[in-house]
C-alpha atoms as a PDB file:
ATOM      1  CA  UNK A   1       3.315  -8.271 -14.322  1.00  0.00           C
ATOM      2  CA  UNK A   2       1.209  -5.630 -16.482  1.00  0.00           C
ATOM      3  CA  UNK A   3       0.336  -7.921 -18.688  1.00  0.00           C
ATOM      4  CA  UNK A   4      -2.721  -9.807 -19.594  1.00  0.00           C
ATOM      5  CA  UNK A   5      -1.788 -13.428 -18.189  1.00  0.00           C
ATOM      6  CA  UNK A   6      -2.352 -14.138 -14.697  1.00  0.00           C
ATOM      7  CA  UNK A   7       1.548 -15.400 -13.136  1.00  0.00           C
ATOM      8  CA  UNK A   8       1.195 -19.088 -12.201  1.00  0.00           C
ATOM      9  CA  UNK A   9       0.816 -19.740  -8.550  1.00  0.00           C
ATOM     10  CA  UNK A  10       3.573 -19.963  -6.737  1.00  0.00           C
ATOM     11  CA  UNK A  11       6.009 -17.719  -9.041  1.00  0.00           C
ATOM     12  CA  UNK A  12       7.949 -14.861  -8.126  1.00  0.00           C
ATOM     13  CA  UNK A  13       7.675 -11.355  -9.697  1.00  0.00           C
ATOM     14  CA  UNK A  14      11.232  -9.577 -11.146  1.00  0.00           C
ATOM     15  CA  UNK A  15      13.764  -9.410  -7.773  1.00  0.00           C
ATOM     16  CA  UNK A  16      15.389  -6.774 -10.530  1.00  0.00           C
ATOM     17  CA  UNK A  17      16.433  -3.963  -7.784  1.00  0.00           C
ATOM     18  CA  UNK A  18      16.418  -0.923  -9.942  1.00  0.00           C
ATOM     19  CA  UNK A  19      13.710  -1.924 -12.000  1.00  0.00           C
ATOM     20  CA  UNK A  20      11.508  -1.864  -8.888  1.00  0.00           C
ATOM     21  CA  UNK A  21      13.108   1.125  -8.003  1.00  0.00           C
ATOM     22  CA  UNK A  22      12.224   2.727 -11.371  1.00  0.00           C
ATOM     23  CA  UNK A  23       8.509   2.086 -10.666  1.00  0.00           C
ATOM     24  CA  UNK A  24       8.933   3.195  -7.555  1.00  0.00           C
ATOM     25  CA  UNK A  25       9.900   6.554  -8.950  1.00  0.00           C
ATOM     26  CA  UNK A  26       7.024   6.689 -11.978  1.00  0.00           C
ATOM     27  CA  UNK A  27       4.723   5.871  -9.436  1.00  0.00           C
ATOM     28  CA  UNK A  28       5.955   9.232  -7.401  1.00  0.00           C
ATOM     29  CA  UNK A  29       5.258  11.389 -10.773  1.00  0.00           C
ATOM     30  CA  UNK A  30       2.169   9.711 -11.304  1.00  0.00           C
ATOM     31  CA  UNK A  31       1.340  11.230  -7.698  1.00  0.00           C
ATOM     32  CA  UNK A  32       2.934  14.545  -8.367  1.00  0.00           C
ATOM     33  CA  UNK A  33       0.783  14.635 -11.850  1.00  0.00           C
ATOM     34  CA  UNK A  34      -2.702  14.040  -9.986  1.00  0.00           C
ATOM     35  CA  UNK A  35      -2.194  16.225  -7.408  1.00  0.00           C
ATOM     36  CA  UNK A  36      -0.400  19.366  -9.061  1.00  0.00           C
ATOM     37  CA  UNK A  37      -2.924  22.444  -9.555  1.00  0.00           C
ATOM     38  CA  UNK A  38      -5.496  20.669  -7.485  1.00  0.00           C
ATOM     39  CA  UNK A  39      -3.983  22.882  -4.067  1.00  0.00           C
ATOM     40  CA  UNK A  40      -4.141  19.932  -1.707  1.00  0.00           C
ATOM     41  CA  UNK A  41      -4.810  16.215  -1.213  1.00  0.00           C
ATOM     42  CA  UNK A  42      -2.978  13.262   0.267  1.00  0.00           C
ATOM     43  CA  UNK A  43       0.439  13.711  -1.601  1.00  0.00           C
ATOM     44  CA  UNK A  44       2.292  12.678   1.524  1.00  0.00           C
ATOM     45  CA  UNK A  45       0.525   9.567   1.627  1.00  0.00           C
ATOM     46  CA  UNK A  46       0.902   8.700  -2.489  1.00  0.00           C
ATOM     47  CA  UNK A  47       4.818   9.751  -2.191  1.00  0.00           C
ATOM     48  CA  UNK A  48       5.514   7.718   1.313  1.00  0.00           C
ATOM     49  CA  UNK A  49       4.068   4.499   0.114  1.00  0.00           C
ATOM     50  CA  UNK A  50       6.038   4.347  -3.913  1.00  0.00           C
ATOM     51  CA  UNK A  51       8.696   1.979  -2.588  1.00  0.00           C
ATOM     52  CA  UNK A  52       6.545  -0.825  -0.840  1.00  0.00           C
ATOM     53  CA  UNK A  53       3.671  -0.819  -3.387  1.00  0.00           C
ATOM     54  CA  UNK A  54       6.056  -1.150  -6.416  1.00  0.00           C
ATOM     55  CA  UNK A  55       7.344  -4.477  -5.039  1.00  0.00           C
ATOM     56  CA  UNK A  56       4.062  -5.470  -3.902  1.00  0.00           C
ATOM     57  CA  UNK A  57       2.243  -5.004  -7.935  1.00  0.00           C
ATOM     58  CA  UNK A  58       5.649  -5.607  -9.404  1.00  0.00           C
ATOM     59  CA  UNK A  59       7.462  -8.652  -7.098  1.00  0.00           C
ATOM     60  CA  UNK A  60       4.961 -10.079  -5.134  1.00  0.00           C
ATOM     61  CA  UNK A  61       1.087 -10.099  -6.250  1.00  0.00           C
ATOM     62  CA  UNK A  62      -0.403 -12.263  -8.811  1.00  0.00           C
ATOM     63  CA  UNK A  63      -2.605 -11.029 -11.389  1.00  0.00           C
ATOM     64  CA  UNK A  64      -3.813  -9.918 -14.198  1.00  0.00           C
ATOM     65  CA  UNK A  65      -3.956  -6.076 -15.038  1.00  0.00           C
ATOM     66  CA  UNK A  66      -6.339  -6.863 -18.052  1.00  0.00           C
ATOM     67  CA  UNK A  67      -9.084  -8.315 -15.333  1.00  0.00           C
ATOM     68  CA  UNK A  68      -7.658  -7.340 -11.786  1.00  0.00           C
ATOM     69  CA  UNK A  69     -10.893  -8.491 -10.147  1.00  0.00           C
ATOM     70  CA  UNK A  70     -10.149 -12.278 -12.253  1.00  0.00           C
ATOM     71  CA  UNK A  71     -10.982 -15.197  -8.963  1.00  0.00           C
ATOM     72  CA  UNK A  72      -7.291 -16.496  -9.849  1.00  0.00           C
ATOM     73  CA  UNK A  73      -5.380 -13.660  -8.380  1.00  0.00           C
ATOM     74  CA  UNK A  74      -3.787 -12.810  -5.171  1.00  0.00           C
ATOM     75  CA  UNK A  75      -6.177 -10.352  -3.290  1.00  0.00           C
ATOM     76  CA  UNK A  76      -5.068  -6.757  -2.479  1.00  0.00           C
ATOM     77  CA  UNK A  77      -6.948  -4.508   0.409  1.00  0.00           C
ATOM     78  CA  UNK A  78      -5.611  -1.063   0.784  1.00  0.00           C
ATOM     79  CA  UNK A  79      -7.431  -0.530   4.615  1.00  0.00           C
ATOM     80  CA  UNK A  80      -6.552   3.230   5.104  1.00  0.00           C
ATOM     81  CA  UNK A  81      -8.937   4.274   2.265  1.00  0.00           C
ATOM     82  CA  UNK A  82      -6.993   8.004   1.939  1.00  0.00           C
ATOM     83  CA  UNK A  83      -3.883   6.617   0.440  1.00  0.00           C
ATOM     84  CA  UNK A  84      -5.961   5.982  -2.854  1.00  0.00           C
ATOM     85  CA  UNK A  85      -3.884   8.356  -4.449  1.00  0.00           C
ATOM     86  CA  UNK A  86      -0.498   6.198  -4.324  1.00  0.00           C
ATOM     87  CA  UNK A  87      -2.844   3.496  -5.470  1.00  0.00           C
ATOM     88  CA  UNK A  88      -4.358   5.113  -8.344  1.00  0.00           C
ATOM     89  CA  UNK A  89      -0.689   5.933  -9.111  1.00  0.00           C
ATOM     90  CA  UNK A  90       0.469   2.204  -8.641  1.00  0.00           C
ATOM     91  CA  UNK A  91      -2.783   1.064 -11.044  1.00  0.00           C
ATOM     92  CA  UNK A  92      -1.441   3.575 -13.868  1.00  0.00           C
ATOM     93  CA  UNK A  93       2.396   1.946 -14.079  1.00  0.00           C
ATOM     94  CA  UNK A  94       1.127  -1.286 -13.974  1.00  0.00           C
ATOM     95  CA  UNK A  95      -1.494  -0.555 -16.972  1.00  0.00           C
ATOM     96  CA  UNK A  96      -4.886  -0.938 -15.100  1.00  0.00           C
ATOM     97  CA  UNK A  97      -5.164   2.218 -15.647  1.00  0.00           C
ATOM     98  CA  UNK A  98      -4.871   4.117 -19.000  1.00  0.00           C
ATOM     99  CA  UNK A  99      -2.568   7.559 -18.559  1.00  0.00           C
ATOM    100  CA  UNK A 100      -5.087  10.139 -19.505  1.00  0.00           C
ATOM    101  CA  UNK A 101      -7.030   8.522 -16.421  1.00  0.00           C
ATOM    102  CA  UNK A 102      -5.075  10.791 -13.833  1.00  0.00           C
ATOM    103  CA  UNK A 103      -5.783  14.208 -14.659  1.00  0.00           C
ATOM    104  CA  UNK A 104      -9.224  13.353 -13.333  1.00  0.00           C
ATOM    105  CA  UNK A 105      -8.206  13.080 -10.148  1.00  0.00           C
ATOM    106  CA  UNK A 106     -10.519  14.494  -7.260  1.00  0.00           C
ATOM    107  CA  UNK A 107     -12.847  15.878 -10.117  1.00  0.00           C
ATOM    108  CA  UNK A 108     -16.963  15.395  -9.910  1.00  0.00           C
ATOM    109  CA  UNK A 109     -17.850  11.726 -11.066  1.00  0.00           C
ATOM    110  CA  UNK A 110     -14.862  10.646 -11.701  1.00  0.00           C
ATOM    111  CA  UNK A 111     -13.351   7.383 -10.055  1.00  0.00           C
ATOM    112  CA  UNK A 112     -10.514   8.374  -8.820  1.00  0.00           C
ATOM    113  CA  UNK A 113     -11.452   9.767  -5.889  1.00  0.00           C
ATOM    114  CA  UNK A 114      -9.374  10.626  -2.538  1.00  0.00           C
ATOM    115  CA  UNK A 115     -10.866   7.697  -0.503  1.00  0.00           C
ATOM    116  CA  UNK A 116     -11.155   4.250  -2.071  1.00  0.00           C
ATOM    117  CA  UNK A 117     -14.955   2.907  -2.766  1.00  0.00           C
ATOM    118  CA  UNK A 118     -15.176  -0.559  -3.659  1.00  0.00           C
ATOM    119  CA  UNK A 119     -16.801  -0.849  -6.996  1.00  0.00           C
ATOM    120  CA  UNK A 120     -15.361   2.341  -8.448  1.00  0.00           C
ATOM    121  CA  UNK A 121     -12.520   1.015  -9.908  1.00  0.00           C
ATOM    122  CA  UNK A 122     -11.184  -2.696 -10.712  1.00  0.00           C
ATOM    123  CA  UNK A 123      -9.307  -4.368  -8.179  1.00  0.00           C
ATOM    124  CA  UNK A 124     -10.557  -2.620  -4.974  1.00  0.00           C
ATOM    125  CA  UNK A 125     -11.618  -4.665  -2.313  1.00  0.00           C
ATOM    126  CA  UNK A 126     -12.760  -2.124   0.272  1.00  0.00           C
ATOM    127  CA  UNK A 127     -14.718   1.421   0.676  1.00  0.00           C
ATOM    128  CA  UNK A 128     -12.111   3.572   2.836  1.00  0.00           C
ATOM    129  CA  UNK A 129     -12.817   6.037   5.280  1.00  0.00           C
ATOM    130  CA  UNK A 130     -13.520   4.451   8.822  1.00  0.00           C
ATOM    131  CA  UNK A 131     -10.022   2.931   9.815  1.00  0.00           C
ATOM    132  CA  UNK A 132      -8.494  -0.657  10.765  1.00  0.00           C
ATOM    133  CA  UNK A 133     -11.555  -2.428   8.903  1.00  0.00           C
ATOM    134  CA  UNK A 134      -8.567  -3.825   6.355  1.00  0.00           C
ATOM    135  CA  UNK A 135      -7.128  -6.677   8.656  1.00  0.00           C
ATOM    136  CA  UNK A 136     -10.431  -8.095   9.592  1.00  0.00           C
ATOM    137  CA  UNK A 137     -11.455  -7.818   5.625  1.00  0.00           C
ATOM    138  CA  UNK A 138      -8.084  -9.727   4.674  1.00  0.00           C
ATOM    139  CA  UNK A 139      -8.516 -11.860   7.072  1.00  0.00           C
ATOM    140  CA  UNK A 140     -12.093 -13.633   6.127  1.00  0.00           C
ATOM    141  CA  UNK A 141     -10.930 -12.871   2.606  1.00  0.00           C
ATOM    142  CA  UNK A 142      -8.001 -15.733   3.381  1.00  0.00           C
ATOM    143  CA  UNK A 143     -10.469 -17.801   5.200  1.00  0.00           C
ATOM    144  CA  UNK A 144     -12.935 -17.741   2.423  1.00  0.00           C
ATOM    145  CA  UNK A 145     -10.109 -18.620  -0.228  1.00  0.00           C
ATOM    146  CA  UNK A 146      -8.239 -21.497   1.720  1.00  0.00           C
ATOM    147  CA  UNK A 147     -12.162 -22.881   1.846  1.00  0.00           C
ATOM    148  CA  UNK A 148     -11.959 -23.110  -1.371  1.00  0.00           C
ATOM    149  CA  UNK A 149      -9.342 -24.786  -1.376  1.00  0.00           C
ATOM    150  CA  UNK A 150      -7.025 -21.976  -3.687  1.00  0.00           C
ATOM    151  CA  UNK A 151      -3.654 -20.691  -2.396  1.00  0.00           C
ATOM    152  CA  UNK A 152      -4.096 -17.299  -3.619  1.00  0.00           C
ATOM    153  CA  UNK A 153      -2.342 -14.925  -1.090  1.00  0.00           C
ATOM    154  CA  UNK A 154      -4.309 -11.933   0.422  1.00  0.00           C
ATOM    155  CA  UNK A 155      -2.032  -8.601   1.044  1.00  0.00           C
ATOM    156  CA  UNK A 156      -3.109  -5.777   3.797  1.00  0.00           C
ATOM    157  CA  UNK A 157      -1.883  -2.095   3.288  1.00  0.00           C
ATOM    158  CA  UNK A 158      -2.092  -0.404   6.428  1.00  0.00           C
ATOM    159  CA  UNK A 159      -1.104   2.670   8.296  1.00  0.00           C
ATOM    160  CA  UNK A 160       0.029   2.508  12.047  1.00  0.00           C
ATOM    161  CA  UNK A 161      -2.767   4.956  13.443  1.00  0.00           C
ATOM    162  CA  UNK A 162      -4.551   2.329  12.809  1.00  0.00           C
ATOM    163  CA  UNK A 163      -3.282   0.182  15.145  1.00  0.00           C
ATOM    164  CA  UNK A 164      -4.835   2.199  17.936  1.00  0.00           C
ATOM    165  CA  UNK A 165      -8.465   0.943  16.875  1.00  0.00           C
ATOM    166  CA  UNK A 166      -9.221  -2.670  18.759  1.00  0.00           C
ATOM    167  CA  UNK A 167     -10.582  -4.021  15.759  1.00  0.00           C
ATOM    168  CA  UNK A 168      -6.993  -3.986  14.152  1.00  0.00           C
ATOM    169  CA  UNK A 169      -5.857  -6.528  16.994  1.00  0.00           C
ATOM    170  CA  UNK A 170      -9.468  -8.860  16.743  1.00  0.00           C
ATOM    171  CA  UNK A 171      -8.280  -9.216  13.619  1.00  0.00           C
ATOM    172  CA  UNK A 172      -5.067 -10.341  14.520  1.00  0.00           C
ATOM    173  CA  UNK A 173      -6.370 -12.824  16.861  1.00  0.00           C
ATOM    174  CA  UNK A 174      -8.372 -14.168  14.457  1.00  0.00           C
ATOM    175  CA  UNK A 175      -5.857 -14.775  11.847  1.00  0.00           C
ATOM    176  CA  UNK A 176      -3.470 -16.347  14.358  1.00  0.00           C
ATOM    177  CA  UNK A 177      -6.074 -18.667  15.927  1.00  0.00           C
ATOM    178  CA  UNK A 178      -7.001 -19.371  12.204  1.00  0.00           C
ATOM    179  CA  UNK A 179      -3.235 -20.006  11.187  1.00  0.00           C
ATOM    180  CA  UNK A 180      -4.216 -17.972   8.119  1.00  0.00           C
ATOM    181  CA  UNK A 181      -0.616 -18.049   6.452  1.00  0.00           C
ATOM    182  CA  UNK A 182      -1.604 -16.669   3.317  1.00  0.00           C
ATOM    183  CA  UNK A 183      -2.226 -13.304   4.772  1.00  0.00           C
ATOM    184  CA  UNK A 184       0.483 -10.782   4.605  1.00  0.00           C
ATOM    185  CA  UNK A 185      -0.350  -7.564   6.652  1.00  0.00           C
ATOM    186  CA  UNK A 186       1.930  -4.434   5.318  1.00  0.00           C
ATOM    187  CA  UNK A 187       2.204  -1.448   7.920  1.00  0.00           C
ATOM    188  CA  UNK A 188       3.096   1.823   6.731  1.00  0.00           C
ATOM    189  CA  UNK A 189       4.806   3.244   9.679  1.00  0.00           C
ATOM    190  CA  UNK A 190       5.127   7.055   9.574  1.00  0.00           C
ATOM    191  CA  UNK A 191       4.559   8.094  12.947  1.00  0.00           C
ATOM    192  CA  UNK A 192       1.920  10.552  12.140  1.00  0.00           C
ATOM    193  CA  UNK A 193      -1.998  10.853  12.267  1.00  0.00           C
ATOM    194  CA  UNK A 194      -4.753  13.843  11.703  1.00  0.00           C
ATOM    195  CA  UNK A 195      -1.574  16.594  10.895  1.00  0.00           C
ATOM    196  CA  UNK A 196       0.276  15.382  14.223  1.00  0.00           C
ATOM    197  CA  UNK A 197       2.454  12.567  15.877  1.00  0.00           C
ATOM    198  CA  UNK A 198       1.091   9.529  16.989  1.00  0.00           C
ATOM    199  CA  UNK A 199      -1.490   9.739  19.938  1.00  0.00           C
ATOM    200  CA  UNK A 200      -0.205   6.659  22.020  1.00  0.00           C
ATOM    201  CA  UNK A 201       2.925   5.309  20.977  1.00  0.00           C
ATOM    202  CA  UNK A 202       2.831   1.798  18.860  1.00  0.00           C
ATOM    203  CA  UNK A 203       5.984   0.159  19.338  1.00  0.00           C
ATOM    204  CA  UNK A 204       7.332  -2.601  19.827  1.00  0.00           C
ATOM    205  CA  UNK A 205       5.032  -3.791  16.918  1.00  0.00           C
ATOM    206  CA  UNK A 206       7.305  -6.487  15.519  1.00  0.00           C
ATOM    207  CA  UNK A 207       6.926  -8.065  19.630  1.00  0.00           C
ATOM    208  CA  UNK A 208       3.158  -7.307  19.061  1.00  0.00           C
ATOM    209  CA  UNK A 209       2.770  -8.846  16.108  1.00  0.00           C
ATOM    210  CA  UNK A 210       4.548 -11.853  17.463  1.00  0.00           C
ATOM    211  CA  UNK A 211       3.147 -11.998  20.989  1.00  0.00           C
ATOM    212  CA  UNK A 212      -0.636 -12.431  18.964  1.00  0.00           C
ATOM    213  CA  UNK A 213       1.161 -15.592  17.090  1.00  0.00           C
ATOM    214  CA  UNK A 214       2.454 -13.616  14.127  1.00  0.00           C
ATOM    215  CA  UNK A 215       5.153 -14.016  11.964  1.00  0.00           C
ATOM    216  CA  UNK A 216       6.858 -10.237  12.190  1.00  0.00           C
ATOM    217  CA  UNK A 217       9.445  -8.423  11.274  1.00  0.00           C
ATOM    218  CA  UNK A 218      10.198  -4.781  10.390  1.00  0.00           C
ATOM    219  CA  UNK A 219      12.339  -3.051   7.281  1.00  0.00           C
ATOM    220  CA  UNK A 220      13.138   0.357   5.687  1.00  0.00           C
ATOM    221  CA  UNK A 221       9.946   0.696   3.569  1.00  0.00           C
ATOM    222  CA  UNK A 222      12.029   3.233   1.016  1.00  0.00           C
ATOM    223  CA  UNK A 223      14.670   0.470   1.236  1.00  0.00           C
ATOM    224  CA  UNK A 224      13.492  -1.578  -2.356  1.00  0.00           C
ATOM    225  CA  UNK A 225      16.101  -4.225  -1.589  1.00  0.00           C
ATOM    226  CA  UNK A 226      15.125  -4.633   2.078  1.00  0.00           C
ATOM    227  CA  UNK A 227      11.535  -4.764   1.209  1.00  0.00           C
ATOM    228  CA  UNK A 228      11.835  -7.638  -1.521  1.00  0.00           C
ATOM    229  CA  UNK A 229      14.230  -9.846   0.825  1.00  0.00           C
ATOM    230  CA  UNK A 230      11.563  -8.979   4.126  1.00  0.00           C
ATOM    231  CA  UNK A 231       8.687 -10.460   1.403  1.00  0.00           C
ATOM    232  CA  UNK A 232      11.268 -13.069   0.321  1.00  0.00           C
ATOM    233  CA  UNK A 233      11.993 -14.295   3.798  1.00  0.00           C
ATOM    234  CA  UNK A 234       7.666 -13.946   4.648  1.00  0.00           C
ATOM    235  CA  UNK A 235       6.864 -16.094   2.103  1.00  0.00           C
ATOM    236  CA  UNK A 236       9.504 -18.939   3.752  1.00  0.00           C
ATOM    237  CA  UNK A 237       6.874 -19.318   7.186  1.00  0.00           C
ATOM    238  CA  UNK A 238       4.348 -21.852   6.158  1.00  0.00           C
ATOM    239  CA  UNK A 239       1.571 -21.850   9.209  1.00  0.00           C
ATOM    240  CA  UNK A 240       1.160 -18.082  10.491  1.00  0.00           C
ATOM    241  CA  UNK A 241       0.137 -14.568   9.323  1.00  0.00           C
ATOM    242  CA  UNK A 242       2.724 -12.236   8.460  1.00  0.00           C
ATOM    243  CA  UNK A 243       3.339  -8.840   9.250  1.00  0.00           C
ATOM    244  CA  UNK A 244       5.781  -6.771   7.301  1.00  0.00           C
ATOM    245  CA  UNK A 245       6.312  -3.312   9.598  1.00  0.00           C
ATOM    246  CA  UNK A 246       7.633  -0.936   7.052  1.00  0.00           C
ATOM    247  CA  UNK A 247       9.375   2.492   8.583  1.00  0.00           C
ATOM    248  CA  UNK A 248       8.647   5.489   6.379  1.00  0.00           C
ATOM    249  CA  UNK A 249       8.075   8.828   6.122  1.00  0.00           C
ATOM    250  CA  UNK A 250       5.956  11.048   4.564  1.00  0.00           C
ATOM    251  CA  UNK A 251       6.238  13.150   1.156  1.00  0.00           C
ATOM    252  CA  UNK A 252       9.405  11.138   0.821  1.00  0.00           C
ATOM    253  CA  UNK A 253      11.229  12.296  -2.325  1.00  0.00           C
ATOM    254  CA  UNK A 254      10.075  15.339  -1.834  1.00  0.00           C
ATOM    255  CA  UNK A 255      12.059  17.726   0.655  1.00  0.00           C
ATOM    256  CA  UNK A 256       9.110  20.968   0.439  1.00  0.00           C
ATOM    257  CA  UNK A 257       6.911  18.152   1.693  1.00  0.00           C
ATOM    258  CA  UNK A 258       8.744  16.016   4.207  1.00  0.00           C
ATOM    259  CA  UNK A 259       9.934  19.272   5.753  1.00  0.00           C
ATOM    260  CA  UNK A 260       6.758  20.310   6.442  1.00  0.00           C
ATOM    261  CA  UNK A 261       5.503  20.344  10.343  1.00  0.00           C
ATOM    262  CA  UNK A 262       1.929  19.104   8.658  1.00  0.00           C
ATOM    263  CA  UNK A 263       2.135  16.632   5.605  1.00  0.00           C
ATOM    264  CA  UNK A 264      -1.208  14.477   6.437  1.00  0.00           C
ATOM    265  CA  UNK A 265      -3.315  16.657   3.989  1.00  0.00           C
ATOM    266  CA  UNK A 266      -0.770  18.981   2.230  1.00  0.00           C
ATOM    267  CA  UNK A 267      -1.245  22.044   1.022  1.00  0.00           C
ATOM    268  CA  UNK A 268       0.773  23.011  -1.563  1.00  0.00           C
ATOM    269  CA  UNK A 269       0.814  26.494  -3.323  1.00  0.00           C
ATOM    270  CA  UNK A 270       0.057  26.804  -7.390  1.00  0.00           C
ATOM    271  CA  UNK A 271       3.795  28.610  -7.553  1.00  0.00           C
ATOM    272  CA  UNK A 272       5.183  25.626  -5.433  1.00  0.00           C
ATOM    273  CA  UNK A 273       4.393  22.698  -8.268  1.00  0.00           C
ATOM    274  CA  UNK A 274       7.527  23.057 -10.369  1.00  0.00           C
ATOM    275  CA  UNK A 275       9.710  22.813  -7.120  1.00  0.00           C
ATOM    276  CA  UNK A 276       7.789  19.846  -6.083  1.00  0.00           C
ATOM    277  CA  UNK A 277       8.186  18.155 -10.022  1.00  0.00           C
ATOM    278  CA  UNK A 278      11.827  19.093  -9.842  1.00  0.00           C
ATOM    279  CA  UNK A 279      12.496  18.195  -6.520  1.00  0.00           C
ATOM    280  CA  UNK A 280      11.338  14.598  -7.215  1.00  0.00           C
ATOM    281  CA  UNK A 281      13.591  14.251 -10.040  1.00  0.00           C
ATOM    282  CA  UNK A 282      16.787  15.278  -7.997  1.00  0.00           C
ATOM    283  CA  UNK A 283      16.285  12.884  -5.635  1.00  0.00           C
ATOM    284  CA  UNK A 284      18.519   9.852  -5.298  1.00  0.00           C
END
């Protein structure tokens, strides 16, 4: 898919296991690469989400990583703006971005900054910060493209402390009064928010989904195979939106992280890097 020709509608990206699960991992040490030296940052975030955004760019969304903003492409909005760096990572295996792009990471004026802006970068289709604005964005973004008359699929990244916010669920009425059934809503479920558990407890949100006239259903997100067959059996439901709810956890791959009582913004110390680098490279 990091090539310059646009997949034909329709087609399916590689169902190759472990070569998803290879960009899975060079998407992790793109992550570890921004972040080390910089002290702190969203590493949880960029090292939870590898697994579900290497099958998204690598076995699910059409494009074209020569022009990722072409109109024949499916539509990607990443709705919890602070995950940027997993994106940034995702954009640099699949050639959007060129390598020496990630050292500048969190520096003055450059683009790659810790909260997505749309316009900063190809391919992003929302400014971050204020959460739960993604489903409502993907959501006219399928209206506007089935008016046209295209059957370009639009894809939601989302985190679950976002499904506190109302707007997440007007949204999902909308799409499900719509029948918009090119829209395929990904939750990142890591049970965590703001350096803490959840607030209010989420679950059942496959039910959820459903009772609001969803197609739903929920998977290992650091389970490749589980992810690609969850996609596979999405794409099979012809008149509602989907919702993929994707269990995770955060820093995953990395135990100095995932150990840690706060992983939202992680701090990690300049002697810690190397552990962190080799820690990632142990892990099966």
């Amino acid at each position: 898919m990091a090539d310059a020709a646009t997949r034909p509608a329709g087609a399916a990206g590689t169902h190759d296991v472990e070569a998803l699960k290879a960009r899975a991992r060079n998407i992790r040490r793109n992550v570890v690469r921004m972040a080390t030296g910089k002290g702190e940052g969203y590493v949880g975030q960029g090292l939870d989400a590898a697994d579900i955004l290497a099958v998204l760019f690598f076995s699910e969304l059409r494009y074209a990583a020569a022009d990722p903003d072409a109109p024949e492409r499916d539509r990607f909005v990443l709705s919890p703006g602070h995950y940027s760096i997993a994106l940034w990572a995702t954009y640099a295996e699949a050639g959007i971005l060129r390598d020496p792009d990630l050292a500048s990471y969190g520096a003055d004026g450059s683009p790659l900054i810790m909260s997505t802006h749309q316009g900063s970068l190809p391919g992003v289709s929302l400014t971050g910060g204020s959460l739960s604005h993604g489903i409502g964005v993907g959501a006219g973004i399928a209206a506007g493209l089935r008016m046209r008359g295209v059957d370009w699929r639009t894809f939601v990244f989302m985190s679950d402390g976002e499904l506190q916010e109302g707007s997440t669920w007007e949204g999902a009425m909308f799409a499900a009064h719509e029948r918009l059934a090119s829209l395929v809503v990904v939750v990142d479920c890591n049970r965590t928010q703001a350096d803490g558990p959840l607030v209010l407890e989420h679950e059942p949100l496959v039910d959820k989904f459903r009772s609001f006239g969803w197609w739903a259903e929920e998977t290992d997100g650091h389970d490749v195979a589980g992810l690609v067959e969850a996609f596979d059996r999405a794409r099979t439901e012809p008149e509602r939106p989907k919702a993929v709810i994707c269990h995770t956890r955060l820093g995953y791959g990395v135990p100095l992280i995932m150990n840690r009582d706060r992983a939202h913004f992680v701090r990690v110390g300049d002697d810690e890097w190397q552990t962190v680098a080799r820690e990632l490279e142990e892990w099966e």
